[in-house]
Structure formats: structure tokens, C-alpha cells
N, C-alpha and C. Protein backbone atom coordinates (compact mmCIF):
# COMPACT_ATOMS: atom_id res chain seq x y z
N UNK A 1 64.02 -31.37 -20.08
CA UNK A 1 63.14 -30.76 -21.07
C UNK A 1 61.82 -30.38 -20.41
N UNK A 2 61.39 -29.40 -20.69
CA UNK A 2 59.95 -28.81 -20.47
C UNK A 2 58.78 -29.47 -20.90
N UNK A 3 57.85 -29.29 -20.69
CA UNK A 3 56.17 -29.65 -21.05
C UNK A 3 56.16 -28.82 -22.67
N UNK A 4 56.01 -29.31 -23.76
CA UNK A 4 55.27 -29.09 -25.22
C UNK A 4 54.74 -29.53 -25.20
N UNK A 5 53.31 -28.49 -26.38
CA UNK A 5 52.12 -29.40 -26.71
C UNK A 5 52.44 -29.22 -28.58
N UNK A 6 52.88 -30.45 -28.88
CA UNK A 6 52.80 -30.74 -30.32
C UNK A 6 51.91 -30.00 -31.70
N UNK A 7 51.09 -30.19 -30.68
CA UNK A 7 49.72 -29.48 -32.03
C UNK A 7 49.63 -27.61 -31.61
N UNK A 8 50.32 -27.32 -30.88
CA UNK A 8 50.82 -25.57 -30.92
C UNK A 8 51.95 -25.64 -31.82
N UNK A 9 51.96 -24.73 -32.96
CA UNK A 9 53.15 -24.30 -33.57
C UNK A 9 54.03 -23.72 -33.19
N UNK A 10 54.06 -22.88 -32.00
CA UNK A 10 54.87 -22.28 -31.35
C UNK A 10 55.78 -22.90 -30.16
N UNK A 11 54.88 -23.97 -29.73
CA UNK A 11 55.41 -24.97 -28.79
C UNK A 11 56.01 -25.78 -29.53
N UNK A 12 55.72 -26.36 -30.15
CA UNK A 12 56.34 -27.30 -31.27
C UNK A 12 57.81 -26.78 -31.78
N UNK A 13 58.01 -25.25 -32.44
CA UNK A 13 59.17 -25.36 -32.53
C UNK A 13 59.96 -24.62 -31.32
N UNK A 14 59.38 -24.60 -30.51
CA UNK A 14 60.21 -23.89 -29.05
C UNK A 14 60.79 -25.78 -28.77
N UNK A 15 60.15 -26.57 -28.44
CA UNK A 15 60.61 -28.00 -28.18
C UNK A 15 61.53 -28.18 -29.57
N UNK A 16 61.63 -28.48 -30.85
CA UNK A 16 62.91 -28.42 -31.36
C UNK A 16 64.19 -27.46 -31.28
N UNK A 17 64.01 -26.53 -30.87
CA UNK A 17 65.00 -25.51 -30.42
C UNK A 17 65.97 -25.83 -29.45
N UNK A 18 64.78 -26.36 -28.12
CA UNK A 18 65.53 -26.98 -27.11
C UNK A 18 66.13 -28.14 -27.28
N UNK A 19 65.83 -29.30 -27.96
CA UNK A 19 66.27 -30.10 -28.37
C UNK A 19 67.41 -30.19 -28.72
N UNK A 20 67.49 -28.93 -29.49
CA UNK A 20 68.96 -28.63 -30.96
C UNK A 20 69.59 -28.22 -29.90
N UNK A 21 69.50 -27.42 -28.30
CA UNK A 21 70.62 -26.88 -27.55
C UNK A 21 71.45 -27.67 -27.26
N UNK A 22 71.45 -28.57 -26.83
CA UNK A 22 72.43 -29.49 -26.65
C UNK A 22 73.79 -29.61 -27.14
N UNK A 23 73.19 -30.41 -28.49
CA UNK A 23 74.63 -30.68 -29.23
C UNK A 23 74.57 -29.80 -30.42
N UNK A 24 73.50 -28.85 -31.03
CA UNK A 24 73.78 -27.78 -31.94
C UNK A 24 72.72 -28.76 -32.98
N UNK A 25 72.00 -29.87 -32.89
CA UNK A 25 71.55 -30.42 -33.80
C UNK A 25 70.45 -31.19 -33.95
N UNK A 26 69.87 -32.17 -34.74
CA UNK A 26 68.42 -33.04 -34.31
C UNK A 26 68.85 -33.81 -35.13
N UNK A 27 69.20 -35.09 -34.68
CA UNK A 27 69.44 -36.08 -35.70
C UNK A 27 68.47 -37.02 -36.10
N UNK A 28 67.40 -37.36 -34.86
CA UNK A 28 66.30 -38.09 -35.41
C UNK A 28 64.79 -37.45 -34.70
N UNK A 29 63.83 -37.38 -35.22
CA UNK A 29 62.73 -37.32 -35.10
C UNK A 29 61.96 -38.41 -35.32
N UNK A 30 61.11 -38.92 -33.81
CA UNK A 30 60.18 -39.71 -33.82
C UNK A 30 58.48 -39.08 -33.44
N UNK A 31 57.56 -39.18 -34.77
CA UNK A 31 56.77 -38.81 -34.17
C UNK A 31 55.61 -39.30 -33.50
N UNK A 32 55.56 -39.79 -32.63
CA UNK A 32 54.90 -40.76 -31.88
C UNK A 32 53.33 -39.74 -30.99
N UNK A 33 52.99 -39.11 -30.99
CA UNK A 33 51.82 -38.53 -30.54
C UNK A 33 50.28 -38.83 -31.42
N UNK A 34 49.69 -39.27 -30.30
CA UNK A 34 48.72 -39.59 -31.09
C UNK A 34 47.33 -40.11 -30.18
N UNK A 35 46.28 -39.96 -30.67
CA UNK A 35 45.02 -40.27 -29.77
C UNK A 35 43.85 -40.69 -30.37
N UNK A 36 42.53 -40.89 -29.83
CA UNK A 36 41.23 -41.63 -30.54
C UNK A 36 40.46 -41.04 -29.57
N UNK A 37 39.35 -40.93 -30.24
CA UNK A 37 37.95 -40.95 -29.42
C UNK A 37 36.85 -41.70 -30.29
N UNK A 38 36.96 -42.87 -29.83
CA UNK A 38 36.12 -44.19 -30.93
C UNK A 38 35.00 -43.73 -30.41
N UNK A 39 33.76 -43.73 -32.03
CA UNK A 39 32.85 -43.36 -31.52
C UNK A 39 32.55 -44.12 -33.12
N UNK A 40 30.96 -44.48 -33.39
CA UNK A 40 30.02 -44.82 -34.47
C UNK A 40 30.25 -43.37 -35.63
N UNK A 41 30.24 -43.51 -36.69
CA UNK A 41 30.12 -42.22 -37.47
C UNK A 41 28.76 -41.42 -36.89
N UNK A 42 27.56 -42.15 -36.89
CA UNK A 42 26.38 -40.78 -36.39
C UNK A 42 26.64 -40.42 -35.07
N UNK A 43 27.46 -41.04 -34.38
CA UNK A 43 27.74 -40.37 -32.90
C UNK A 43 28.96 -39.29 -32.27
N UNK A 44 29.93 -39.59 -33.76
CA UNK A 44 31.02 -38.29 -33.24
C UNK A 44 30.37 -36.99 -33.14
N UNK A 45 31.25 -36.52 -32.60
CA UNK A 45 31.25 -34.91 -32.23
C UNK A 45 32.53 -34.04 -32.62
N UNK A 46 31.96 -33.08 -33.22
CA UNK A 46 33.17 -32.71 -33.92
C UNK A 46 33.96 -31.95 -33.55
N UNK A 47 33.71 -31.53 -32.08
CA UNK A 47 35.01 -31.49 -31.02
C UNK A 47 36.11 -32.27 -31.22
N UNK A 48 35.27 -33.57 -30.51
CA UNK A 48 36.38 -35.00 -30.72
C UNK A 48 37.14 -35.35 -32.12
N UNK A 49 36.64 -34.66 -33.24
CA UNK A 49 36.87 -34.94 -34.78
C UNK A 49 38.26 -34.01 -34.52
N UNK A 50 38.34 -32.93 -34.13
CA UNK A 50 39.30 -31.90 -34.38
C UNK A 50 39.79 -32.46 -33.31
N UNK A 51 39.87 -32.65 -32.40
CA UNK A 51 40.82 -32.93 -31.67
C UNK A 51 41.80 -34.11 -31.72
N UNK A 52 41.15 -34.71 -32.62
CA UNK A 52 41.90 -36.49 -33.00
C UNK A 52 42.70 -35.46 -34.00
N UNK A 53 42.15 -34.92 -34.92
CA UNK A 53 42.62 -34.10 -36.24
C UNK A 53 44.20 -33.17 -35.51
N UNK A 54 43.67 -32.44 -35.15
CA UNK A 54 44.95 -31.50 -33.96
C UNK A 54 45.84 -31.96 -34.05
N UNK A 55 46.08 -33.20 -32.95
CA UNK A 55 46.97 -33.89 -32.41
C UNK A 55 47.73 -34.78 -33.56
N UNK A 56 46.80 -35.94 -33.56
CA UNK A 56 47.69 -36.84 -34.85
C UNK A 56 48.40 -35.93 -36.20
N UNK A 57 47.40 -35.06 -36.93
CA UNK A 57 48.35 -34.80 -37.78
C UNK A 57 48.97 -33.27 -37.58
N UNK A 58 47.80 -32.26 -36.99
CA UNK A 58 48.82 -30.68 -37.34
C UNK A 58 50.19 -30.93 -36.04
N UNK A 59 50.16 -32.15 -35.08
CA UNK A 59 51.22 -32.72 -34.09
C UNK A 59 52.72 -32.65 -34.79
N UNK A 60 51.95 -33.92 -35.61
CA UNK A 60 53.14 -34.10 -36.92
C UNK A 60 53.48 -33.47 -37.64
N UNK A 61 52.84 -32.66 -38.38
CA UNK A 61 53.46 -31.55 -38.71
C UNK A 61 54.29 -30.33 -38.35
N UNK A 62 53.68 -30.11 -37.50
CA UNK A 62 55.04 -28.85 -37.18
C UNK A 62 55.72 -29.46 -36.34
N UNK A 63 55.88 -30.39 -35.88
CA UNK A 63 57.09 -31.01 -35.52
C UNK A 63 58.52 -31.83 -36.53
N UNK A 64 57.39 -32.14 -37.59
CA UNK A 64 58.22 -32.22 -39.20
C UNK A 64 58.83 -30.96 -39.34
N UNK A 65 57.74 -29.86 -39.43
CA UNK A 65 58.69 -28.72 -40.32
C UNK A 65 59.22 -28.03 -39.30
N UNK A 66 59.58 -28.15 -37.74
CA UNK A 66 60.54 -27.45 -37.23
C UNK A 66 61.64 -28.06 -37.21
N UNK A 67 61.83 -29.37 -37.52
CA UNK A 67 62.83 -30.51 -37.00
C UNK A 67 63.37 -30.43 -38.58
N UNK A 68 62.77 -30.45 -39.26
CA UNK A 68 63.67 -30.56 -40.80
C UNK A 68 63.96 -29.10 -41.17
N UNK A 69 63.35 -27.97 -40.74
CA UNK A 69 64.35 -26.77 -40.75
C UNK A 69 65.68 -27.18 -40.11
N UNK A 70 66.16 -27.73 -39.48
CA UNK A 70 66.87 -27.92 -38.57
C UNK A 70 68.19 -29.17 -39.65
N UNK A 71 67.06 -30.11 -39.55
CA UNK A 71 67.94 -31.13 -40.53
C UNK A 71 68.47 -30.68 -41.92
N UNK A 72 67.74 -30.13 -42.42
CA UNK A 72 68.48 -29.50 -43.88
C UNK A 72 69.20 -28.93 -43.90
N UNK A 73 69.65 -27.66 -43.02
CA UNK A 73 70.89 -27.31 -42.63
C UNK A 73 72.26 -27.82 -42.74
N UNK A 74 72.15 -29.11 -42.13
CA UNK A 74 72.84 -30.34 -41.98
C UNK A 74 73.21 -31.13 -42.51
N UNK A 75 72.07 -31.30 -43.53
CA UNK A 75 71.50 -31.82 -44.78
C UNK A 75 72.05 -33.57 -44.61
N UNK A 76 71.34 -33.80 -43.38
CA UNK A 76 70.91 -35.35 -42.77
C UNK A 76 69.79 -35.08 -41.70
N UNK A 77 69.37 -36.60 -41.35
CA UNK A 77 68.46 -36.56 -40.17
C UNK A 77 67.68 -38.00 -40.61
N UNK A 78 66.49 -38.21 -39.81
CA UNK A 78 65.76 -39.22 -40.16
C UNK A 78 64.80 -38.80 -39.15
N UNK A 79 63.52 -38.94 -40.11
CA UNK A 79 62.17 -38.89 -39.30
C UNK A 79 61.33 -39.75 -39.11
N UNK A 80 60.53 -40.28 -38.17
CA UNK A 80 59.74 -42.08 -38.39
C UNK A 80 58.89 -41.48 -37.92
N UNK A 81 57.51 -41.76 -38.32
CA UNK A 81 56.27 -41.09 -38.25
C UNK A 81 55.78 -42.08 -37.78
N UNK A 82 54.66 -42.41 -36.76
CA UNK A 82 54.01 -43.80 -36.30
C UNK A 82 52.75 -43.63 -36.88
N UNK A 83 52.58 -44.30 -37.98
CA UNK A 83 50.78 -44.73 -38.78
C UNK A 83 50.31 -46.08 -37.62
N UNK A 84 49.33 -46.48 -38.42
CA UNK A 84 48.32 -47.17 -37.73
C UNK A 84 47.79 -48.26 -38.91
N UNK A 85 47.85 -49.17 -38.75
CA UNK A 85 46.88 -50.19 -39.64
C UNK A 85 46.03 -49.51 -39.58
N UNK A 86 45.10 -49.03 -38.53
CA UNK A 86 43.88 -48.03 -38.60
C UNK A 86 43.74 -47.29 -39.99
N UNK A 87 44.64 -46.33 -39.96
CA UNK A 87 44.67 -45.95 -41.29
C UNK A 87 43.98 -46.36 -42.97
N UNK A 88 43.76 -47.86 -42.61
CA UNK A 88 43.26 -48.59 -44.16
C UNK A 88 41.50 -48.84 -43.23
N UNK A 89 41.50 -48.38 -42.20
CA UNK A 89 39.80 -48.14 -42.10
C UNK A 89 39.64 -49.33 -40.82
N UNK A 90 38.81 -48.39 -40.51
CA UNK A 90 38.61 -49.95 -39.00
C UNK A 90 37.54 -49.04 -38.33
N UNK A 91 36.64 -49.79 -37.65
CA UNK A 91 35.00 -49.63 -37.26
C UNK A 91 35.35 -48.59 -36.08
N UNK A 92 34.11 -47.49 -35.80
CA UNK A 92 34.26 -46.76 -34.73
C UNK A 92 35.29 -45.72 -34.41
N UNK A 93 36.63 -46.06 -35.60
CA UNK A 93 37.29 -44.86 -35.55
C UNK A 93 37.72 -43.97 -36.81
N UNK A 94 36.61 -43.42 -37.35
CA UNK A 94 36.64 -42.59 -38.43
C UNK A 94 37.87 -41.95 -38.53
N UNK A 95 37.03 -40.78 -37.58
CA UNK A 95 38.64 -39.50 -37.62
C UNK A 95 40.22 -40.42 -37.36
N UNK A 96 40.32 -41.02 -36.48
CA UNK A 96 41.87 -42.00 -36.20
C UNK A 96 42.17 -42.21 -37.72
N UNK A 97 41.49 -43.05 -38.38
CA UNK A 97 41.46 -43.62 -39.46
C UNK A 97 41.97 -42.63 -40.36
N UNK A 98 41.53 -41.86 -40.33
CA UNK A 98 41.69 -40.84 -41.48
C UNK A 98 42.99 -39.83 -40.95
N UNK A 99 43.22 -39.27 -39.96
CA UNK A 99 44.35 -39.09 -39.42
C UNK A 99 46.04 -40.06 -39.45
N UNK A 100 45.67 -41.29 -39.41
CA UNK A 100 46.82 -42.37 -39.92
C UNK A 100 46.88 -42.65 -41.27
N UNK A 101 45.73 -42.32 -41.84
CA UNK A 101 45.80 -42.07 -43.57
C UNK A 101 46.93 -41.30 -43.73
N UNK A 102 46.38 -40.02 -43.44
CA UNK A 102 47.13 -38.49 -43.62
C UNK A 102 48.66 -38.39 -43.34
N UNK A 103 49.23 -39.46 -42.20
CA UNK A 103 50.79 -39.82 -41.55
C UNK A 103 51.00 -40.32 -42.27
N UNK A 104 50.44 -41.40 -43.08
CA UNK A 104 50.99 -42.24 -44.38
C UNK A 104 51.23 -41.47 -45.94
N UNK A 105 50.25 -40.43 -45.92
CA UNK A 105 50.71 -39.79 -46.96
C UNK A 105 51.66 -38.71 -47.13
N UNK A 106 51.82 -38.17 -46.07
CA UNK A 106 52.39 -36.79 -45.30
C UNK A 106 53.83 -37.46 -44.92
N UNK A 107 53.80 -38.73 -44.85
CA UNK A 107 55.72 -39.25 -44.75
C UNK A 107 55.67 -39.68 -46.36
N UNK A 108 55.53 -40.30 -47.13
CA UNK A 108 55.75 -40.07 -48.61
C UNK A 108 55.67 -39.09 -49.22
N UNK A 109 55.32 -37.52 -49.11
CA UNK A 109 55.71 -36.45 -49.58
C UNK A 109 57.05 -36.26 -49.30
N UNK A 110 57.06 -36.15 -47.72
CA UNK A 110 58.45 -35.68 -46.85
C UNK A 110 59.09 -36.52 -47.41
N UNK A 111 59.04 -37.91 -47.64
CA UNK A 111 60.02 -38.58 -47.83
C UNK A 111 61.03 -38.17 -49.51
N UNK A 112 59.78 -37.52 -50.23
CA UNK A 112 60.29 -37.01 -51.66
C UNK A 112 60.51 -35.59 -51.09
N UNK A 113 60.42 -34.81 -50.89
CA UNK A 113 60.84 -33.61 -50.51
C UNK A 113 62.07 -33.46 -49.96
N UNK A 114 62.29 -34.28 -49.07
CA UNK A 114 63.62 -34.14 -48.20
C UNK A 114 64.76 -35.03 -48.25
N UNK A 115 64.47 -35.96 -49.39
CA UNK A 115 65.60 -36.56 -49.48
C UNK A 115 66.49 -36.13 -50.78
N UNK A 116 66.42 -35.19 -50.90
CA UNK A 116 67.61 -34.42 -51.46
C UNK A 116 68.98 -33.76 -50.91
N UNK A 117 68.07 -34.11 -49.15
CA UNK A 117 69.04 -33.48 -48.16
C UNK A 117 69.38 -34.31 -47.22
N UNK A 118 69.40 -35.71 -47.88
CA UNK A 118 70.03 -36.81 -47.05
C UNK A 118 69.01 -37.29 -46.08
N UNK A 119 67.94 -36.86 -45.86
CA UNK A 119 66.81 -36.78 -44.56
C UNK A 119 65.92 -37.96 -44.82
N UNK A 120 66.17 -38.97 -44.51
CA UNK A 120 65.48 -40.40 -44.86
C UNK A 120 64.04 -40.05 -43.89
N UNK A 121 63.30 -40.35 -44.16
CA UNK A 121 61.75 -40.14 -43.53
C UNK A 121 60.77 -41.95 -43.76
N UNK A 122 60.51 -41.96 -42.92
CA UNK A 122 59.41 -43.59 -43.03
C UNK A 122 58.81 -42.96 -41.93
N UNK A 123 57.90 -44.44 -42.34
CA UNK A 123 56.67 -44.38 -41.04
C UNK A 123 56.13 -46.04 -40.81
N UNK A 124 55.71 -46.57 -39.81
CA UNK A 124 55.76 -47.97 -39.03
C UNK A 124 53.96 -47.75 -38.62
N UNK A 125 53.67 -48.71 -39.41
CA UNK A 125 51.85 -48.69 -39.11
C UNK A 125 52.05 -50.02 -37.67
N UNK A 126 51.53 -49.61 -36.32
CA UNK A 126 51.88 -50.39 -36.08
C UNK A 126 50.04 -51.30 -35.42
N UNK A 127 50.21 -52.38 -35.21
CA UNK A 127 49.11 -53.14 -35.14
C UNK A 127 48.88 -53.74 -33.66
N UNK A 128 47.85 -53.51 -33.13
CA UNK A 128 47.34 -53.55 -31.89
C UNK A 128 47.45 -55.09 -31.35
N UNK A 129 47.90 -55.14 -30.43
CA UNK A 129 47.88 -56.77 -29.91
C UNK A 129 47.27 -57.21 -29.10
């Protein structure tokens, strides 16, 4: 497989395409991309804001909606989205925070949206050790 960058829409579904060459299909999607730039709220920069923003969620997203074009077809698949305890708020990382919000709410839509087509969707907050 080639170099994709997740948060390009065009890369994003050029990497499910390739994916599907194989065996004609995508049976699971994991979306595991994700980043921080911990900073105090008066000290971000809203470079770093969009760029946490980018990655964590427009990542997840079009990697959702190229991969479940794909699964509905099929009408199976399973997608696991990786949240963050972060998500329920934690010091120094605003944007993260609010980005693992957005994976938590953005897999309970998908999860009602797409399971009409067999496409089980969760997501695993997982906690720093």
C-alpha cells in the first residue's frame, strides 16, 4: 500500500479503493489516526486548533464515508473509531478534547445510519497508562 493522508478527501478514498482491490471488498475499518498539540486555552494557536481538527475528525470522516460506500453495497462491515477519555475534558487539551467528543458522537450517528445495512460501527475511548 502507498502513503495516504486521511484528512485529504481524495486520498482518503483513493486508500479505500486500494484497499477494496484485493479481494473486491472492506470488511473492517479501524479508525485509528489521531494527534494533540497540548497547549493552555490562552495559548493555542489556531493553526494547531485546525490541525488537531483536520486529522482527528475530517480523518474520520472520509474515511467513514469512503469505506461505508463500499460496505453498503455489501450491506456488512464494521467500523471502530478510537475516542479518548479525553473526550469528557482533560487540562491543556481543548481541541483533542473536543475532537474525541466529535468521534463519540459521529460513531452513534453512523452507528444509527448504517445499521440498516448490517454495518455495526463502535468506538473504544481508550485511557492513557
Amino acid at each position: 500500500m502507498s502513503v495516504h493522508e486521511v484528512s485529504d478527501h481524495s486520498s482518503a478514498s483513493a486508500l479505500a479503493a486500494e484497499a477494496k482491490t484485493g479481494s473486491g471488498r472492506i470488511d473492517v475499518l479501524v479508525n485509528k489516526a489521531g494527534i494533540t498539540c497540548d497547549a493552555m486555552l490562552h495559548k493555542l494557536t489556531e493553526d494547531e486548533s485546525d490541525e488537531v481538527i483536520r486529522v482527528n475528525l475530517k480523518g474520520l470522516f472520509n474515511m467513514g464515508e469512503a469505506c461505508a460506500k463500499i460496505m453498503v453495497k455489501k450491506t456488512s462491515g464494521l467500523i471502530i473509531n478510537l475516542a479518548s477519555v479525553a473526550g469528557l475534558g482533560n487540562i491543556v487539551q481543548t481541541h483533542y478534547s473536543a475532537s474525541k467528543a466529535g468521534v463519540v458522537g459521529t460513531t452513534r450517528t453512523w452507528a444509527q445510519e448504517l445499521a440498516r445495512y448490517s454495518i455495526i460501527v463502535n468506538a473504544f475511548r481508550l485511557i492513557a497508562v
